[in-house]
Protein backbone atom coordinates (compact mmCIF):
# COMPACT_ATOMS: atom_id res chain seq x y z
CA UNK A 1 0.00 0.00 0.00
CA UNK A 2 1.34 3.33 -1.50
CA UNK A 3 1.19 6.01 2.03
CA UNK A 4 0.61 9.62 0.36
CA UNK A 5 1.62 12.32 2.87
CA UNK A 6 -1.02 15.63 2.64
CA UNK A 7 1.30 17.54 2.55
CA UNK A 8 0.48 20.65 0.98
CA UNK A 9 -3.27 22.63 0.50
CA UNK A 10 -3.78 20.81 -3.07
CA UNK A 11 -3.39 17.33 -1.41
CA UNK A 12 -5.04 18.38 1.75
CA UNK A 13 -7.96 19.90 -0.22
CA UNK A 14 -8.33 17.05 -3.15
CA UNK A 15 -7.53 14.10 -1.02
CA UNK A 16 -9.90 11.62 -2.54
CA UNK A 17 -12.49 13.49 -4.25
CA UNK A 18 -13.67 12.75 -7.60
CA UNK A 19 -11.19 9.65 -7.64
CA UNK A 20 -12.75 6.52 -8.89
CA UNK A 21 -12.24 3.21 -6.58
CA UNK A 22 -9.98 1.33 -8.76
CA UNK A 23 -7.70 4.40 -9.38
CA UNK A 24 -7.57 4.98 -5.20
CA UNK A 25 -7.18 1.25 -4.72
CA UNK A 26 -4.06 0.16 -2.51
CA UNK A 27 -3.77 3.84 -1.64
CA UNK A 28 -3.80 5.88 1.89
CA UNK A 29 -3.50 9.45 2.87
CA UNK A 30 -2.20 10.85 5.90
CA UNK A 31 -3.58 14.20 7.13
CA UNK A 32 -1.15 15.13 9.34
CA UNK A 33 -3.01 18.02 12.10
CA UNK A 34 -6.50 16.77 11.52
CA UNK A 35 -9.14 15.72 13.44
CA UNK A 36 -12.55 15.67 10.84
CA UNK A 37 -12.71 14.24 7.76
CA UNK A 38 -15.74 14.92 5.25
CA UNK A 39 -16.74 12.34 1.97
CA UNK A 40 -18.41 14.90 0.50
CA UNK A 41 -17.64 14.44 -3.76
CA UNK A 42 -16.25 11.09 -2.72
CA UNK A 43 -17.58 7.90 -4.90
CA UNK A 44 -16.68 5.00 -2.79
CA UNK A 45 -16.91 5.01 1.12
CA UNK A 46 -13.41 5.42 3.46
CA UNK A 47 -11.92 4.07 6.63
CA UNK A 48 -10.37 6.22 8.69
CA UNK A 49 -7.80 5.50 10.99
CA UNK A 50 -7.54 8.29 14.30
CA UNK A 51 -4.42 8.90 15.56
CA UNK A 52 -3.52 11.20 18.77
CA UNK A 53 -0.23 12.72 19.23
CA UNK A 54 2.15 9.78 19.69
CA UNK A 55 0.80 8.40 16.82
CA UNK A 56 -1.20 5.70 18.93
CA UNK A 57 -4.33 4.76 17.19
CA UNK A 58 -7.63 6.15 19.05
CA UNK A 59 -10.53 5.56 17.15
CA UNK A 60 -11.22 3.57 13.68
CA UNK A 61 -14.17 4.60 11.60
CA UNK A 62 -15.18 1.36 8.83
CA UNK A 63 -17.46 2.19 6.06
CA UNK A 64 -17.94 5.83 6.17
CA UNK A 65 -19.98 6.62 3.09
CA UNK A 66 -20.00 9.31 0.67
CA UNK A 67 -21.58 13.24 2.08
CA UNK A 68 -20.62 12.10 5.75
CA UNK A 69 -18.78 13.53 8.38
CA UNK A 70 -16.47 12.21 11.06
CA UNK A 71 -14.30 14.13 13.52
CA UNK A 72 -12.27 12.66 16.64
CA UNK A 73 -11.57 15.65 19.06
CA UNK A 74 -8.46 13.89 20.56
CA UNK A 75 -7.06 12.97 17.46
CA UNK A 76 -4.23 15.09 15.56
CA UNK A 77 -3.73 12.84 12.55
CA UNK A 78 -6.20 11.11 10.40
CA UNK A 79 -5.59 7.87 7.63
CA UNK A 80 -8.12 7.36 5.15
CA UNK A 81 -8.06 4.28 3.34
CA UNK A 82 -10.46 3.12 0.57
CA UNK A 83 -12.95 0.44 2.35
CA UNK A 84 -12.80 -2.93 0.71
């Protein structure tokens, strides 16, 4: 699995929007001071993976599907992953 780093606003911004499934497949992205995540223009759902400071998981979302929310007030990093 290829780990893409949101780096920068375009990345941040895009993240998976308007990306088809099989083009997103065996792809991540780590938003690195973030604690919500939104689907909205998404096509497929997303699991998201919470992490706090340490990097110590704190909360999995499975499934989240397209125009949803999902925020983790503790967190300060978020992985979204393409559900299977």
């Amino acid at each position: 699995m290829i780990v893409i780093n949101a780096d920068t606003f375009l990345k941040r911004f895009i993240g998976f929007m308007f990306v088809s499934r099989e083009k997103a497949a065996d792809t991540a992205i780590l938003f690195m001071k973030c604690n919500a995540v939104h689907t909205c223009f998404m096509r497929f759902p997303i699991d998201l993976v919470y992490y706090n400071r340490d990097m110590k998981e704190i909360k999995r979302v499975q499934g989240l599907k397209p125009w949803r929310f999902s925020f983790c007030y503790k967190a300060s990093s978020v992985l979204e992953i393409p559900s299977k």
